[in-house]
C-alpha atoms as a PDB file:
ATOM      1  CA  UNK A   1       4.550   5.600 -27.323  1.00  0.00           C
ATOM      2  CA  UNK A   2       7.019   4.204 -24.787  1.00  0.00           C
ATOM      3  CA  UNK A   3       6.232   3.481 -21.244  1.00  0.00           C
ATOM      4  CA  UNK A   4       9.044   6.594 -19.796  1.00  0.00           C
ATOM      5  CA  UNK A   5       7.041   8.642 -22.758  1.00  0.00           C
ATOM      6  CA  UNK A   6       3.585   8.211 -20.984  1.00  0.00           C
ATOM      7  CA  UNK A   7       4.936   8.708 -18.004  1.00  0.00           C
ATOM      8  CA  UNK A   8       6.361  11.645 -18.493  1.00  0.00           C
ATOM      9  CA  UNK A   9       3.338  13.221 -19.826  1.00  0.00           C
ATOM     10  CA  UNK A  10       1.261  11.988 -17.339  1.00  0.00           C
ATOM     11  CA  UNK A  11       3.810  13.312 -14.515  1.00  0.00           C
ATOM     12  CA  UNK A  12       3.503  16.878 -16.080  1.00  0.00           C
ATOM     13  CA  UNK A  13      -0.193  16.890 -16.733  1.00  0.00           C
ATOM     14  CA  UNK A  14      -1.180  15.931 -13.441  1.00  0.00           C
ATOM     15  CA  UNK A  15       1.666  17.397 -11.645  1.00  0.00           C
ATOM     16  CA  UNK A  16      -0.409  20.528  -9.638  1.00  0.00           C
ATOM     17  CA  UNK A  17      -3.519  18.542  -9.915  1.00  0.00           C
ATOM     18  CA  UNK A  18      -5.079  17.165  -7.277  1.00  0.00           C
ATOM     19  CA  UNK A  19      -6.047  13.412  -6.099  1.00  0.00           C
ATOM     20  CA  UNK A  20      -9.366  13.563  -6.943  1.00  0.00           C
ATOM     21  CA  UNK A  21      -9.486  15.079 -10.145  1.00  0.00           C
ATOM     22  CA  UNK A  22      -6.464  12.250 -11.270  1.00  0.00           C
ATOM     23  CA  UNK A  23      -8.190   9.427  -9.848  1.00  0.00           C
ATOM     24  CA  UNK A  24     -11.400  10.776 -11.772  1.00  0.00           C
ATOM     25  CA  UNK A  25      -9.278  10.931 -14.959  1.00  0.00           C
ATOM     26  CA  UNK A  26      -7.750   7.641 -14.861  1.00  0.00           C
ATOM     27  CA  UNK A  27     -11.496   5.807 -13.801  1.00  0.00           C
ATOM     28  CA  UNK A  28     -12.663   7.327 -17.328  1.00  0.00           C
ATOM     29  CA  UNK A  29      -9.789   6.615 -19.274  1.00  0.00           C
ATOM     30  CA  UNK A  30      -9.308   3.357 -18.077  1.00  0.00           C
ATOM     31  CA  UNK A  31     -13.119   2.156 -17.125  1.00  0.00           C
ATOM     32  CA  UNK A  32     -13.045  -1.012 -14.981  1.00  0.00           C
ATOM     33  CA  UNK A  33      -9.295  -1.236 -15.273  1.00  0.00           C
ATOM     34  CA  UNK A  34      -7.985   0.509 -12.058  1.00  0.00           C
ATOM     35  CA  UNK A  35      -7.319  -0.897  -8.655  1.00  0.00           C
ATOM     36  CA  UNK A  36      -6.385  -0.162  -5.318  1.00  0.00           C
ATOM     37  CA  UNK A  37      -4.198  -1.333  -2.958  1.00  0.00           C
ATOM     38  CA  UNK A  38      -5.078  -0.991   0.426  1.00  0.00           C
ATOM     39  CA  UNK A  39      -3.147  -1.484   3.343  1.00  0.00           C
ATOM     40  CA  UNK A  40      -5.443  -0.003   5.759  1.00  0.00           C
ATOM     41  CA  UNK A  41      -3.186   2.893   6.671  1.00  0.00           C
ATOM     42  CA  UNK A  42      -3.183   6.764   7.252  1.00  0.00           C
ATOM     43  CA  UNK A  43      -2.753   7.482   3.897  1.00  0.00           C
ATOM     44  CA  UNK A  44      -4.506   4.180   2.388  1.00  0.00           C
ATOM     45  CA  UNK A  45      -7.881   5.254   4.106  1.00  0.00           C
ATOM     46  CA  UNK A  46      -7.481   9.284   2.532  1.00  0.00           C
ATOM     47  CA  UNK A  47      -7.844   7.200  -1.216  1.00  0.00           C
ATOM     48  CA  UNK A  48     -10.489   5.114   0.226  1.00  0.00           C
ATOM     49  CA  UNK A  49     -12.518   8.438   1.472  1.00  0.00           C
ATOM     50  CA  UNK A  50     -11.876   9.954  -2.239  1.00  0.00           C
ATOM     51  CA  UNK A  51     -12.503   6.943  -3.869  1.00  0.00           C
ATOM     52  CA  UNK A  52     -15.913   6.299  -2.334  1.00  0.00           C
ATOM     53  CA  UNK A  53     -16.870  10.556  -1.973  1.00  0.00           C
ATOM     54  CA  UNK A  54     -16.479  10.690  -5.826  1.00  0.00           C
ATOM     55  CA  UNK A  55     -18.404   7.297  -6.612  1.00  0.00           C
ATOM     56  CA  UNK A  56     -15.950   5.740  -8.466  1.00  0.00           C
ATOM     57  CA  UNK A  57     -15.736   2.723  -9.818  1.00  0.00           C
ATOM     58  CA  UNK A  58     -12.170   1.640  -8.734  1.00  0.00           C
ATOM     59  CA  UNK A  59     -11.479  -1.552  -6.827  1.00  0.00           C
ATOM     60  CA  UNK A  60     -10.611  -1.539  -3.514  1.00  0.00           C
ATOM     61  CA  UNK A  61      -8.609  -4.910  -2.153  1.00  0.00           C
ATOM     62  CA  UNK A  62      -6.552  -5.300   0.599  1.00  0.00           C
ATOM     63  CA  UNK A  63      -3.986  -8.341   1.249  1.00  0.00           C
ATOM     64  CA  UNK A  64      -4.504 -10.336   4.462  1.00  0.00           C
ATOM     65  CA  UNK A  65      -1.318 -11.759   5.146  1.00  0.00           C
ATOM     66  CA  UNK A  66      -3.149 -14.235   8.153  1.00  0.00           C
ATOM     67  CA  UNK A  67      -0.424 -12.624  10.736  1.00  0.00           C
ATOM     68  CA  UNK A  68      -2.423  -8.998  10.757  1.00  0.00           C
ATOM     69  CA  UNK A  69      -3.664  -6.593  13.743  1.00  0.00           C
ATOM     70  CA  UNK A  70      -6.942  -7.454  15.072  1.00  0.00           C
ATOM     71  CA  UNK A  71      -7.245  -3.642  15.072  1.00  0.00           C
ATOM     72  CA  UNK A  72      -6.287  -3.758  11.088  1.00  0.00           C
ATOM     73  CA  UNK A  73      -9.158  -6.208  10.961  1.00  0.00           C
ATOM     74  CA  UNK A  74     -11.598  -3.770  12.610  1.00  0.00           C
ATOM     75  CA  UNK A  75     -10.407  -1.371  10.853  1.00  0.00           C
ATOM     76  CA  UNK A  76     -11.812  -3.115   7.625  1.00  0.00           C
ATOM     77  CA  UNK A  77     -15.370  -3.544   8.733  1.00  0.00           C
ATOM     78  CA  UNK A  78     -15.639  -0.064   9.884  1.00  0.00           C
ATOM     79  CA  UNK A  79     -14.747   1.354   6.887  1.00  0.00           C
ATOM     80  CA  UNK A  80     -16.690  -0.915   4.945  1.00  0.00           C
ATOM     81  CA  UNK A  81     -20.137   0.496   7.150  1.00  0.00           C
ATOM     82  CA  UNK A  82     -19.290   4.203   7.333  1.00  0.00           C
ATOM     83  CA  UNK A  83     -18.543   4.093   2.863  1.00  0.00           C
ATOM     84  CA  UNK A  84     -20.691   1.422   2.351  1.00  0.00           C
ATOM     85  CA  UNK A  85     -18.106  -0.312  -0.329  1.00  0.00           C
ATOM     86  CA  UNK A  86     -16.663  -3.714  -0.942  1.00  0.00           C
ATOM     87  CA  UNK A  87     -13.182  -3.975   0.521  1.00  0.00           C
ATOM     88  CA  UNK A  88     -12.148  -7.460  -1.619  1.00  0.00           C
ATOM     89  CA  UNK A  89      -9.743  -9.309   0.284  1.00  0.00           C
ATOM     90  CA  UNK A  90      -7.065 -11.525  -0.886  1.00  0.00           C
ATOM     91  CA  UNK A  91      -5.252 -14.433   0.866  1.00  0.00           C
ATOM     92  CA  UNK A  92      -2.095 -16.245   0.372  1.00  0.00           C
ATOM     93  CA  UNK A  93      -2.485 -20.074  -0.966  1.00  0.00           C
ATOM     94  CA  UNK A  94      -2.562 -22.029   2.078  1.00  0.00           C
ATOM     95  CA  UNK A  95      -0.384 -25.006   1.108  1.00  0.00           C
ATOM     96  CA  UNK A  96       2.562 -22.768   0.408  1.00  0.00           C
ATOM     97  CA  UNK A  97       2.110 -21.257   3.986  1.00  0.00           C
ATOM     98  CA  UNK A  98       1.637 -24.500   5.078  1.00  0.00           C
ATOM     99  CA  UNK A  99       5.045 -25.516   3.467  1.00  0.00           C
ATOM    100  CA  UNK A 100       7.213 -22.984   4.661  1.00  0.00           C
ATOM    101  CA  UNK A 101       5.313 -22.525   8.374  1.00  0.00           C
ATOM    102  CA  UNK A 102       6.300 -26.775   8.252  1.00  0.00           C
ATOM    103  CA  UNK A 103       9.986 -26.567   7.507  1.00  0.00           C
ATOM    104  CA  UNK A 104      11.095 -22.716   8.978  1.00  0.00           C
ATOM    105  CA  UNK A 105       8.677 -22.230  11.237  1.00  0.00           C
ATOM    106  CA  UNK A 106       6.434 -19.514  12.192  1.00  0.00           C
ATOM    107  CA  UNK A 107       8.741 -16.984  13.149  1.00  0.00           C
ATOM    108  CA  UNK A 108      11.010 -17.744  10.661  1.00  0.00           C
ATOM    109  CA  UNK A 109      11.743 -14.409   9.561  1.00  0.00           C
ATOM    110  CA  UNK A 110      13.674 -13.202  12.524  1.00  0.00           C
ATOM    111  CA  UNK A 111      16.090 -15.326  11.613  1.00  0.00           C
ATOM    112  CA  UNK A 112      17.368 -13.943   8.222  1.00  0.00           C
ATOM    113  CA  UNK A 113      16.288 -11.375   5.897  1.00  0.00           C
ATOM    114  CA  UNK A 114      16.447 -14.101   3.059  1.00  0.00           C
ATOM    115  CA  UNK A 115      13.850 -15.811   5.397  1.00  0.00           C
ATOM    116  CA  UNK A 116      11.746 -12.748   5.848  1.00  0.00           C
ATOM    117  CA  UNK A 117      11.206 -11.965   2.128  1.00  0.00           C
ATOM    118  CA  UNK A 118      10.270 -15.488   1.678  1.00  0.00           C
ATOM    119  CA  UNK A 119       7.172 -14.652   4.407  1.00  0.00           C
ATOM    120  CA  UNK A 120       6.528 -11.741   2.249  1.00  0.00           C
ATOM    121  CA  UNK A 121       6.845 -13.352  -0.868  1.00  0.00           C
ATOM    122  CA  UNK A 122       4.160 -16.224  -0.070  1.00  0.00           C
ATOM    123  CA  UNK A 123       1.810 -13.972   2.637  1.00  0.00           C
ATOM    124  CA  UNK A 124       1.990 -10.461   0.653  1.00  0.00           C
ATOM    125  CA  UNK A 125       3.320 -10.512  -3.101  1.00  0.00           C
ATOM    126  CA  UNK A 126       1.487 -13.603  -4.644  1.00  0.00           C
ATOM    127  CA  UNK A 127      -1.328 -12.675  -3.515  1.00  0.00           C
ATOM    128  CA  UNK A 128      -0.964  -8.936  -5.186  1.00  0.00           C
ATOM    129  CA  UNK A 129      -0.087 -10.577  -8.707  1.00  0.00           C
ATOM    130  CA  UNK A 130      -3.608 -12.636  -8.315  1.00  0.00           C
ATOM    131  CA  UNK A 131      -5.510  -9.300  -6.912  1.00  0.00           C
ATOM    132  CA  UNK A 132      -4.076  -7.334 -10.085  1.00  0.00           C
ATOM    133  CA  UNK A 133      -4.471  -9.782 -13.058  1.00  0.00           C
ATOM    134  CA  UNK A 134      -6.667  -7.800 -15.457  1.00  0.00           C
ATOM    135  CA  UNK A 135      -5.926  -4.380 -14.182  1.00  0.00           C
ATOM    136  CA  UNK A 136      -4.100  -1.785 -16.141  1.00  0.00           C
ATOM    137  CA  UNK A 137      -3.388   1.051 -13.363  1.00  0.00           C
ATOM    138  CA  UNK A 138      -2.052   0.158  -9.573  1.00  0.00           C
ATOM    139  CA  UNK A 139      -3.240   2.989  -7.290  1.00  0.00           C
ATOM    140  CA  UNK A 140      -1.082   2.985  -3.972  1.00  0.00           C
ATOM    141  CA  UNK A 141      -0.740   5.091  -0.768  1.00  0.00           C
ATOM    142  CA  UNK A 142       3.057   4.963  -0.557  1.00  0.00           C
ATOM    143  CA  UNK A 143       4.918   8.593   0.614  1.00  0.00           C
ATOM    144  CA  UNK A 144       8.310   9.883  -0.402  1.00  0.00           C
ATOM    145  CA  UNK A 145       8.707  10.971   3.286  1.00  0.00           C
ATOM    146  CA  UNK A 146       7.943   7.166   4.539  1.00  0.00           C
ATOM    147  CA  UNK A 147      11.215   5.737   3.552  1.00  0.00           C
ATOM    148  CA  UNK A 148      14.861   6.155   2.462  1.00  0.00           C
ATOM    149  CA  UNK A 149      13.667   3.373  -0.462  1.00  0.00           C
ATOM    150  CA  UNK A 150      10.487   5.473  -1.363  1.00  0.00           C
ATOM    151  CA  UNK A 151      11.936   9.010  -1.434  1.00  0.00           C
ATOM    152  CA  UNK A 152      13.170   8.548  -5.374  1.00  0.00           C
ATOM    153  CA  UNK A 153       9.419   7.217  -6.299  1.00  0.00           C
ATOM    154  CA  UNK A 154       7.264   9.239  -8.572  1.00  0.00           C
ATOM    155  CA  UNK A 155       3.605  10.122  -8.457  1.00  0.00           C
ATOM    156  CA  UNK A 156       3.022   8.228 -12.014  1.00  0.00           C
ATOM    157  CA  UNK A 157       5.423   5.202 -12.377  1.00  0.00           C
ATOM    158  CA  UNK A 158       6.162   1.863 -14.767  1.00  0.00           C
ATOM    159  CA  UNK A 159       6.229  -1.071 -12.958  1.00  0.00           C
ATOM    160  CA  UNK A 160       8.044  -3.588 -14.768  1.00  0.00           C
ATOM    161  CA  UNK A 161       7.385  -6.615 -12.817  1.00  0.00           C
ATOM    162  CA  UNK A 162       3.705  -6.520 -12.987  1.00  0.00           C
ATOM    163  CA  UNK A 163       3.728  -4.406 -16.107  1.00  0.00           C
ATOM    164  CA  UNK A 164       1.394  -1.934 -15.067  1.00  0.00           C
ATOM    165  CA  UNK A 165       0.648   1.538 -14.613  1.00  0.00           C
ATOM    166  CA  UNK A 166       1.513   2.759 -11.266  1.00  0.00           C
ATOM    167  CA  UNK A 167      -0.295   5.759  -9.466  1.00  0.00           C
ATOM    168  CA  UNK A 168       0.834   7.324  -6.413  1.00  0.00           C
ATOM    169  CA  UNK A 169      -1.339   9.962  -5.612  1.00  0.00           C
ATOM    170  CA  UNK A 170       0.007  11.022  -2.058  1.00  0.00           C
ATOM    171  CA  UNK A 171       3.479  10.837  -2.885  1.00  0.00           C
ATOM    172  CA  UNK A 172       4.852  14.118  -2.372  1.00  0.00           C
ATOM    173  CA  UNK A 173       2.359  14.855   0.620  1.00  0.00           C
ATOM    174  CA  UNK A 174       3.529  15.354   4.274  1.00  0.00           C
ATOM    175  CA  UNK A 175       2.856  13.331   7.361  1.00  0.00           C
ATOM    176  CA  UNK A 176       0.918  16.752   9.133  1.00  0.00           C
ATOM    177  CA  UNK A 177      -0.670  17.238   5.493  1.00  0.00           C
ATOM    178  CA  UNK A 178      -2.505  13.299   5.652  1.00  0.00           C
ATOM    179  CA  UNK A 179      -3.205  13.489   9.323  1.00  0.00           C
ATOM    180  CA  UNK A 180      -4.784  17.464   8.953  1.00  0.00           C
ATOM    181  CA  UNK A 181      -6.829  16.204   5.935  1.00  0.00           C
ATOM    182  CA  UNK A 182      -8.041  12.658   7.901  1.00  0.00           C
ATOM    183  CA  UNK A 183      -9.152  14.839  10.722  1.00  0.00           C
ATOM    184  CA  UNK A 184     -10.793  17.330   9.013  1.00  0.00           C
ATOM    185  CA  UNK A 185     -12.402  14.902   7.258  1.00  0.00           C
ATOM    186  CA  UNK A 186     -12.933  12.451   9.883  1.00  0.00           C
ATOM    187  CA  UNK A 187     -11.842   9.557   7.810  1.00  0.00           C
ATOM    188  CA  UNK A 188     -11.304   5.945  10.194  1.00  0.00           C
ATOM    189  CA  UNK A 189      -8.390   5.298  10.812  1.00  0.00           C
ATOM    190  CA  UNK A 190      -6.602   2.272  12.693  1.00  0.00           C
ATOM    191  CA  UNK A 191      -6.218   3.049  16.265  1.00  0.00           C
ATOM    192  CA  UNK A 192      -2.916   1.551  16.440  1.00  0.00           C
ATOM    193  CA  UNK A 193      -1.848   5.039  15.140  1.00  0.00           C
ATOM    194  CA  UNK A 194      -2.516   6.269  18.618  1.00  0.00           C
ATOM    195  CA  UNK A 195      -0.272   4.454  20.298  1.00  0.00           C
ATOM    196  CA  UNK A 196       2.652   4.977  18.435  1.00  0.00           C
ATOM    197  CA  UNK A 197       2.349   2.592  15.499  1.00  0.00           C
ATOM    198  CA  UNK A 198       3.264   4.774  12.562  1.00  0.00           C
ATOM    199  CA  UNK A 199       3.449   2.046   9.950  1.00  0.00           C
ATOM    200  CA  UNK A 200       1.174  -0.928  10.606  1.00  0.00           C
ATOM    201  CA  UNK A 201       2.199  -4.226   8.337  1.00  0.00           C
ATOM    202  CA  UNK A 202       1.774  -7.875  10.023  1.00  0.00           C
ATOM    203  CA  UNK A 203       1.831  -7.838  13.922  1.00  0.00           C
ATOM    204  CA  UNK A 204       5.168  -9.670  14.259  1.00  0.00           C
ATOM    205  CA  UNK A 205       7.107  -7.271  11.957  1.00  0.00           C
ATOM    206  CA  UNK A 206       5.514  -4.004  13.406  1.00  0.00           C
ATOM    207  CA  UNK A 207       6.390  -2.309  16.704  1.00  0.00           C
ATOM    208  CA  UNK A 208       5.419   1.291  17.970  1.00  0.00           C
ATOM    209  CA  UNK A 209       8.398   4.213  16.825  1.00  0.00           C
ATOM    210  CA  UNK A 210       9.345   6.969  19.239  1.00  0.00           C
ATOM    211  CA  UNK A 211       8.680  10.522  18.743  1.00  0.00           C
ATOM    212  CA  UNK A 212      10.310  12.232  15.798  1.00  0.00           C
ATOM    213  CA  UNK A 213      11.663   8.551  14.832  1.00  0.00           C
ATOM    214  CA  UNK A 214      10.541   7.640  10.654  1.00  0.00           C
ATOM    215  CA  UNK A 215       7.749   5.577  10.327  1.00  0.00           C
ATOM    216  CA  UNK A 216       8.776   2.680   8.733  1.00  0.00           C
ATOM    217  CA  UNK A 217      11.261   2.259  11.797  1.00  0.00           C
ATOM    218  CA  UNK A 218       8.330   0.583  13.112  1.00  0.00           C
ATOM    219  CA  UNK A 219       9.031  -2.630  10.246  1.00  0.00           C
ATOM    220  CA  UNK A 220      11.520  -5.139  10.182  1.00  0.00           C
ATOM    221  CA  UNK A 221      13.593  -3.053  13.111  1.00  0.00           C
ATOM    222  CA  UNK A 222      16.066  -5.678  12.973  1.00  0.00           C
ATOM    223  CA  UNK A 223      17.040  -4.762   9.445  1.00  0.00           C
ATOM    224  CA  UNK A 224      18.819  -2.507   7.829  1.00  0.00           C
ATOM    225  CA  UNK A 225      16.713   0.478   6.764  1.00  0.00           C
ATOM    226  CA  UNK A 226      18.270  -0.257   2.836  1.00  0.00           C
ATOM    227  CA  UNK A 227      16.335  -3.753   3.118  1.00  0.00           C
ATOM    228  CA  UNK A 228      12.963  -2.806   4.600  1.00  0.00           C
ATOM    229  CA  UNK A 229      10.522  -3.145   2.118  1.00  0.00           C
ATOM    230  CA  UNK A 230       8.628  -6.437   1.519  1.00  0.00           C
ATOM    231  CA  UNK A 231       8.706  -6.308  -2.002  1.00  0.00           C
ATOM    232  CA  UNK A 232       5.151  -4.645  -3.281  1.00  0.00           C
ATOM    233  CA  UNK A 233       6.611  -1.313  -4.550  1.00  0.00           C
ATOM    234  CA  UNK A 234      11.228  -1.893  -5.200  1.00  0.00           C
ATOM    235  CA  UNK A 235      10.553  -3.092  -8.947  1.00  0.00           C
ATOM    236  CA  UNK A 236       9.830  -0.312 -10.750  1.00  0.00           C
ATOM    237  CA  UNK A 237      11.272   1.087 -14.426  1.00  0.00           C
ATOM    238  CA  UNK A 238      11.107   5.113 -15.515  1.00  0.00           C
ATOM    239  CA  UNK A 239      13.020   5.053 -17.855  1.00  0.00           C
END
């Protein structure tokens, strides 16, 4: 069976279903095998709730990138308490920080955008390929409505750079829809939200959005909205 094969019946099967009962479905049929990505945001902290409501036995990491919110950080530790989980958390290797801190500098990616995936490369994608060696499905929080470079994404996907199963379980879900269901659920969330910070990466590349501006306006500003994605979720095959 070929990977667009699976994913096509996986797409269809689960189409009207909803989180819960997927994420229960994929924890059985792939015991020990399926991981989450955690970024700490809106949407990241809904899985977390389900995840940990349903007793599931999917890992939950996050990536600490060493430039992050100290509200991020908080964020962690409370919802570690009020789930009582293990949030695992991954770092990047310090010598290649070191390295490229040494000869760019700290800010170095203000300067160029070649510069700025380099940051992301070292801080944020390494990192991921250590936190998902083993693992067969990739559970994310990313939204269609986020970006113009997530609106084409799928709820079930290939990804062909880390070879893995890709699930997307809020995909097609609204920005009212995730903040309704973490309200009515009273799910922690990172109080940066409250003051305007839609999209919370590392503090440098993250700045508050105005009303009725998209949420990922908040990253890499300076960019082009084509280029503003750090890497985690671009390299992905459906067919």
């Amino acid at each position: 069976m070929t990977d667009k094969t699976i994913i096509d019946i996986l797409n269809g099967q689960f189409k009207q279903a909803d989180p819960e009962t997927t994420l229960r479905f994929l924890h059985e049929k792939y015991p020990g095998k399926v991981a989450f990505s955690s970024s700490l945001g809106a949407e990241d902290q809904i899985i977390t709730h389900l995840i940990a409501r349903s007793g599931l036995n999917i890992r939950i990491f996050t990536l600490d990138t060493g430039r992050l919110f100290y509200e991020t950080y908080d964020l962690i530790e409370r919802t570690k308490s009020k789930y009582n989980i293990d949030i695992e958390v991954f770092f990047p290797d310090h010598a290649e920080v070191e390295k490229m801190v040494n000869k760019k500098g700290l800010n170095l990616f203000y300067d160029s955008i070649e510069n700025r995936k380099l940051c992301c490369t070292i801080r944020k994608i390494n990192p991921l390929k250590r936190a998902l060696e083993g693992v067969q499905v990739w559970v994310t929080g990313i939204r269609k409505e986020q970006s113009v470079t997530r609106k084409d994404m799928a709820m079930f996907e290939w990804d062909n750079e880390y070879n893995i199963l890709k699930y997307n379980p809020l995909i097609d879900w609204s920005e009212d829809e995730v903040w309704n269901f973490i309200r009515g659920n009273r799910i922690p969330y990172n109080i940066l939200h409250d003051k305007g910070y839609l999209s919370i990466g590392c503090a440098p590349c993250t700045r508050a959005v105005e009303k009725g501006e998209p949420a990922r306006n908040g990253r890499w500003w300076w960019e082009n909205p084509e280029t503003r994605e750090c890497g985690l979720h671009l390299r992905v095959k459906t067919n």
